[in-house]
C-alpha atoms as a PDB file:
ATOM      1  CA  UNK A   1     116.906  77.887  94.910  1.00  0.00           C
ATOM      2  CA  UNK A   2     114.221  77.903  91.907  1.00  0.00           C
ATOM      3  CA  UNK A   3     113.491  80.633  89.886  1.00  0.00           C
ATOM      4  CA  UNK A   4     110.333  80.709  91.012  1.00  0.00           C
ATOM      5  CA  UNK A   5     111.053  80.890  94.736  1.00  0.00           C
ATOM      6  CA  UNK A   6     113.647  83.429  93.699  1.00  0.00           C
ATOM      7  CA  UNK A   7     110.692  85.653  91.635  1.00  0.00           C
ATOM      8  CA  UNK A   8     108.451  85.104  94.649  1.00  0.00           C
ATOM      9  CA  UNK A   9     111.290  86.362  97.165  1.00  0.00           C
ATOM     10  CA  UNK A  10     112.058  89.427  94.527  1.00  0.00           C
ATOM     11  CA  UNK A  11     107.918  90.156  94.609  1.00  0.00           C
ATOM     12  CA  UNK A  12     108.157  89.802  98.495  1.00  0.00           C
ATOM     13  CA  UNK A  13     110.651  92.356  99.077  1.00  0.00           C
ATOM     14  CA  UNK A  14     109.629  94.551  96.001  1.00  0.00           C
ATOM     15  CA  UNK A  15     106.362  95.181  97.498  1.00  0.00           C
ATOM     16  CA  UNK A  16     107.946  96.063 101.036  1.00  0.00           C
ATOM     17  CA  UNK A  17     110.243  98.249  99.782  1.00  0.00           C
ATOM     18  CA  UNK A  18     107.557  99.985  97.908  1.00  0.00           C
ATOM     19  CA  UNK A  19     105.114  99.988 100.693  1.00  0.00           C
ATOM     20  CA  UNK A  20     107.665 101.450 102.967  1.00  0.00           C
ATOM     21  CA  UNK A  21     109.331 104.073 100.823  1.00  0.00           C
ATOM     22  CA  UNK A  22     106.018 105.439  99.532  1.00  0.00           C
ATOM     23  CA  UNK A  23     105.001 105.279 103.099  1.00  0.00           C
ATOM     24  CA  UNK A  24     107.973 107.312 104.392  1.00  0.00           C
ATOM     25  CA  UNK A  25     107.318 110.134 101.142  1.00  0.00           C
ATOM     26  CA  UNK A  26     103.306 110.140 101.746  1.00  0.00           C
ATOM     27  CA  UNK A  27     104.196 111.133 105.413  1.00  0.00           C
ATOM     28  CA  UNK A  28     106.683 113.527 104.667  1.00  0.00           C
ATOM     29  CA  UNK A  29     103.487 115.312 102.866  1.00  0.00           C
ATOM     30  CA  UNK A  30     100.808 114.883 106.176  1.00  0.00           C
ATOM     31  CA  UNK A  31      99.477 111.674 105.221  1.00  0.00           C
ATOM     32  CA  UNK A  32     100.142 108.268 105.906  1.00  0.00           C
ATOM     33  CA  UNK A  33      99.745 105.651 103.433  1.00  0.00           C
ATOM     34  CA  UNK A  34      96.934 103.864 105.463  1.00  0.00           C
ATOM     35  CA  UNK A  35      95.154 107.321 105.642  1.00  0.00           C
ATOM     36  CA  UNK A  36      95.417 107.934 101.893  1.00  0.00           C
ATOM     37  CA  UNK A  37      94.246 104.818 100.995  1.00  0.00           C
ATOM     38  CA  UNK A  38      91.090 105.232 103.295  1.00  0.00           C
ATOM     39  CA  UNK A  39      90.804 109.087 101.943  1.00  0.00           C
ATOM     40  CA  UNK A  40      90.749 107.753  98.566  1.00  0.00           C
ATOM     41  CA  UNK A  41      88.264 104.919  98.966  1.00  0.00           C
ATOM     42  CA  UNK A  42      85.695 107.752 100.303  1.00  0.00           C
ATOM     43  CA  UNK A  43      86.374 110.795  97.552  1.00  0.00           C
ATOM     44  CA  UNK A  44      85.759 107.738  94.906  1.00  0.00           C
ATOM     45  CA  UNK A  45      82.709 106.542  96.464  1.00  0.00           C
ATOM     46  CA  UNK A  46      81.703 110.249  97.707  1.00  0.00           C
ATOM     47  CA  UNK A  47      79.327 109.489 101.008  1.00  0.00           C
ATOM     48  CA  UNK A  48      80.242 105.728 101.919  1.00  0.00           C
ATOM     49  CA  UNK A  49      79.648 103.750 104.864  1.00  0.00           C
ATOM     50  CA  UNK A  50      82.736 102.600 106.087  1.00  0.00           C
ATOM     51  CA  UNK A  51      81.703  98.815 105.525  1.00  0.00           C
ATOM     52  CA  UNK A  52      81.994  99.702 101.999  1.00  0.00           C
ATOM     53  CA  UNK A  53      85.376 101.014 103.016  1.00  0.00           C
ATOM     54  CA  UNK A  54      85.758  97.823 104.596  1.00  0.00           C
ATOM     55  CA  UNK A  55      85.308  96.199 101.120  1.00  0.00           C
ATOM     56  CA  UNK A  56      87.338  98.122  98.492  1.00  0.00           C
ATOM     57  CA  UNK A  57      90.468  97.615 100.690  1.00  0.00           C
ATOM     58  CA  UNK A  58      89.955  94.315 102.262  1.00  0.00           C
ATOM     59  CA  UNK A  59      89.905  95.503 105.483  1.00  0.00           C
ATOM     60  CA  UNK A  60      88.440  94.228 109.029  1.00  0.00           C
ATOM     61  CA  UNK A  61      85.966  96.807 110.234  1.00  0.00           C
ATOM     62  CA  UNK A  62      87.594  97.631 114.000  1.00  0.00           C
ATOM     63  CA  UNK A  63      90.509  98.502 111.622  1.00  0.00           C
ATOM     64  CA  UNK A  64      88.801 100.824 109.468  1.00  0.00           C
ATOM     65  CA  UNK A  65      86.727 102.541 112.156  1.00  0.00           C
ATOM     66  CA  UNK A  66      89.728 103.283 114.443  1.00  0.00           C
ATOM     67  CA  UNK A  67      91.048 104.705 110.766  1.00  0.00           C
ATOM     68  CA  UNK A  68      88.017 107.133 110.444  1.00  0.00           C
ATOM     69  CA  UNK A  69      88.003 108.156 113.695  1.00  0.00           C
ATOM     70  CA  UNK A  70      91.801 109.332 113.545  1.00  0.00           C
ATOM     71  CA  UNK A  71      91.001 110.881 110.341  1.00  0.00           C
ATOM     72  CA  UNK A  72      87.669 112.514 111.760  1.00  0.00           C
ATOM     73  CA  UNK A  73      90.037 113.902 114.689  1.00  0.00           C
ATOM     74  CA  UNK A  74      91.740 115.473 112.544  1.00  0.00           C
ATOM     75  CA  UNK A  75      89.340 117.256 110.493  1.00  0.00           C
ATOM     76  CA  UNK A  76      89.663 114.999 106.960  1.00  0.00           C
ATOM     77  CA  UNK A  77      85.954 113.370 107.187  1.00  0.00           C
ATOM     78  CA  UNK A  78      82.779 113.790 108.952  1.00  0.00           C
ATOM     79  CA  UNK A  79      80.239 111.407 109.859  1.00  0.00           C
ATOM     80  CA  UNK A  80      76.804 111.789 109.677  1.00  0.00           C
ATOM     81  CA  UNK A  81      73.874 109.665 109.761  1.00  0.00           C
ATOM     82  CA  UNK A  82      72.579 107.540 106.632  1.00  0.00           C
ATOM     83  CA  UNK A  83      69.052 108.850 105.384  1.00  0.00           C
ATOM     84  CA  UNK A  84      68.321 105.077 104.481  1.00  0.00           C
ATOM     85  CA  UNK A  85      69.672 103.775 107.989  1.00  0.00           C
ATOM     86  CA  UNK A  86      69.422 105.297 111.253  1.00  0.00           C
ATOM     87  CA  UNK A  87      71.923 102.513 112.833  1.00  0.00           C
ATOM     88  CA  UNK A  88      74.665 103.573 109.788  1.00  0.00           C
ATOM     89  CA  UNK A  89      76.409 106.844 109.204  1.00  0.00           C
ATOM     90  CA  UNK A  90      77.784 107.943 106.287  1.00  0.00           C
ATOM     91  CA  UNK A  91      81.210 109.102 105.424  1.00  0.00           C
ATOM     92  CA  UNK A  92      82.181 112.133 103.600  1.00  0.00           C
ATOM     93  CA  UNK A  93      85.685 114.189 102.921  1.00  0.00           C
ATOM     94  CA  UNK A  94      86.007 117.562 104.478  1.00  0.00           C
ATOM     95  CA  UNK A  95      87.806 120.376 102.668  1.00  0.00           C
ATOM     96  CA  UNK A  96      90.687 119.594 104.814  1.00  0.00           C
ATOM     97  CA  UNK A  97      90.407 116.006 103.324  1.00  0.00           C
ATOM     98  CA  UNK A  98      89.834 116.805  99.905  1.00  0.00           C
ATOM     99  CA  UNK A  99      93.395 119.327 100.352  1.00  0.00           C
ATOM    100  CA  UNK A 100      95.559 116.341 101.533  1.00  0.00           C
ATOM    101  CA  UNK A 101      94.572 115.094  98.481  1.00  0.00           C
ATOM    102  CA  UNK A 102      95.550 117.261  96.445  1.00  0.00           C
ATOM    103  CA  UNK A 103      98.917 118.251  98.137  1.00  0.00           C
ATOM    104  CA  UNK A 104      99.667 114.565  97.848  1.00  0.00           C
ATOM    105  CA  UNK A 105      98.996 113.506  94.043  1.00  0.00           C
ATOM    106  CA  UNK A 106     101.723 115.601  92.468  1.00  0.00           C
ATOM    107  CA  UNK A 107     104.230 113.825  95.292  1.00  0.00           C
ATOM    108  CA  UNK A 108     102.463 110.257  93.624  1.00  0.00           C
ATOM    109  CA  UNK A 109     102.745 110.873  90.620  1.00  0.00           C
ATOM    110  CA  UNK A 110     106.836 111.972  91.137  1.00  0.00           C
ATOM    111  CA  UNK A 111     107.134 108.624  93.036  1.00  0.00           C
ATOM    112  CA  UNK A 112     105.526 106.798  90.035  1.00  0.00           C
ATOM    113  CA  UNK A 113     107.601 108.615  87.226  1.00  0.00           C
ATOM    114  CA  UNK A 114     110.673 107.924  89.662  1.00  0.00           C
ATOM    115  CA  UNK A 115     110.021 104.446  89.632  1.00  0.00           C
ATOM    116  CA  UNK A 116     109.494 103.549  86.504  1.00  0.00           C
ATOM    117  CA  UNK A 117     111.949 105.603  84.412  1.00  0.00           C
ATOM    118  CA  UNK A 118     114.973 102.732  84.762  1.00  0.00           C
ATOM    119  CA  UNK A 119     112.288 101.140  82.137  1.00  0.00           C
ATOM    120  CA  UNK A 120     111.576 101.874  79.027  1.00  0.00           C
ATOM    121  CA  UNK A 121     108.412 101.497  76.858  1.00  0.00           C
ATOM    122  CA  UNK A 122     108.924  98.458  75.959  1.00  0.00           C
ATOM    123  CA  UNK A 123     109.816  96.901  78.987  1.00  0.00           C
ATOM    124  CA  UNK A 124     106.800  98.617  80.480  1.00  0.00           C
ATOM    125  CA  UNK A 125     104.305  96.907  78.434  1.00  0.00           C
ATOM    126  CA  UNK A 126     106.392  93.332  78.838  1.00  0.00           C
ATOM    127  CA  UNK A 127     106.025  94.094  82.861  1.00  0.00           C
ATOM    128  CA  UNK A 128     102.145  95.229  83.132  1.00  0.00           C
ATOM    129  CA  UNK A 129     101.561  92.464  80.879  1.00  0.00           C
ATOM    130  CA  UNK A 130     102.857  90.130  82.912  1.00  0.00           C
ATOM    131  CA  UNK A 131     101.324  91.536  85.913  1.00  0.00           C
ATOM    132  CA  UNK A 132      98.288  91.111  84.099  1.00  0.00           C
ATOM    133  CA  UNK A 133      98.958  87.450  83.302  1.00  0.00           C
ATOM    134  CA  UNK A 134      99.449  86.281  87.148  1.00  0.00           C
ATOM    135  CA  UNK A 135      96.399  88.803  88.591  1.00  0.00           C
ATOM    136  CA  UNK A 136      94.076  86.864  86.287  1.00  0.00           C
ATOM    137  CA  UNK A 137      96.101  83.045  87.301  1.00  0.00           C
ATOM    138  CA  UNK A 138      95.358  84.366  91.083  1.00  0.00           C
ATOM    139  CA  UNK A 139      91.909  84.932  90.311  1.00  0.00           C
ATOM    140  CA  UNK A 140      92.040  81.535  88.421  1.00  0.00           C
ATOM    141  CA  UNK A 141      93.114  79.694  91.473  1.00  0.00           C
ATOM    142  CA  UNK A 142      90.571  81.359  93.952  1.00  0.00           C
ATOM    143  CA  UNK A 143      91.273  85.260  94.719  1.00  0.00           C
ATOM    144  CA  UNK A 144      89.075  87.391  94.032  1.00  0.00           C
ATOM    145  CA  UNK A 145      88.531  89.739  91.158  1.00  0.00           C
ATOM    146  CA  UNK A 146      87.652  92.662  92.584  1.00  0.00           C
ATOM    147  CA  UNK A 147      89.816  93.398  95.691  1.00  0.00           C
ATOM    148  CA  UNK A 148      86.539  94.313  97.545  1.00  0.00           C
ATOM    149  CA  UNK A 149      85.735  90.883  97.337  1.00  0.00           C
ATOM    150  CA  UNK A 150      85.978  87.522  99.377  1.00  0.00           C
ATOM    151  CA  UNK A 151      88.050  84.956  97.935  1.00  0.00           C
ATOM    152  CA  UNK A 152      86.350  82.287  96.367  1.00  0.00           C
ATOM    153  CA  UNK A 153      86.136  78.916  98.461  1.00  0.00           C
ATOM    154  CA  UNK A 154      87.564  75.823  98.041  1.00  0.00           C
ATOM    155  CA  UNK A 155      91.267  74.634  96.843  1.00  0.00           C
ATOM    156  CA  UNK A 156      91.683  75.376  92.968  1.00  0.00           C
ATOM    157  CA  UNK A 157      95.298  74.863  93.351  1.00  0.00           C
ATOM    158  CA  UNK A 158      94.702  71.319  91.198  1.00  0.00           C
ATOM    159  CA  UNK A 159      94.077  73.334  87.838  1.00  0.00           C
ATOM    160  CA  UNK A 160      96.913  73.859  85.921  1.00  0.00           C
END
């Protein structure tokens, strides 16, 4: 097997483990890591619509409503109608929202510290680096740049 196939294997499953373990610990705290996601898209963008949700996490819209309406059951937004369009509503964070929030970040930022502390500095800055390096080849061969955006169209996978 190549070491490329290898490193792509290693991403693969780093990235599911990840998923899933943060998953499991955002849970264990009231939140899932689909509804954090979704409650952090809307405190950043304060009132949003949820096809701007839609955008910033690459989302299809049946997904993201049937998202906001759990979370509106459950007290963590609020709809209510867009003063620039009557067919849109707007959504907001309610206090109970903006609380999951913050009972969640210290439990983040543990996860994050827990993570990375088999690295040191150095390798740090060698990995982000090199994160860095194959974001900007993606966007080079046709993803987008901002994760809110479509991909570009067309097969770039010629340039080299």
């Amino acid at each position: 097997m190549s070491i490329r196939l290898q490193s792509m294997e290693q991403l693969r499953d780093l990235h599911l483990r990840m998923h899933r373990l943060f998953n499991d610990r955002m849970r264990a705290q009231g939140a899932s890591l689909a509804q954090l996601k979704i409650l952090l898209a809307i405190k950043r963008g304060g009132s949003v619509r949820s096809t701007d949700i839609c955008e910033v996490l690459g989302q299809a819209p049946r997904t993201v409503t049937e998202a906001i309406d759990a979370l509106e059951r459950e007290g963590l937004a609020l709809r209510s109608p867009d003063p620039s369009d009557r067919r849109a509503k707007r959504i907001s964070l309610t206090e109970a929202g903006e609380a999951v929030i913050r009972e969640v970040e210290p439990h983040k930022d543990a996860f994050i510290a827990q993570f990375f502390e088999v690295l040191d500095d150095e390798q740090q800055s060698a990995f982000l680096r090199t994160l860095e390096i194959l974001n900007d080849r993606l966007v080079e061969m046709g993803a987008p740049r901002s994760l809110g955006e479509p991909a570009a169209t067309g097969d770039n996978s010629s340039q080299q």
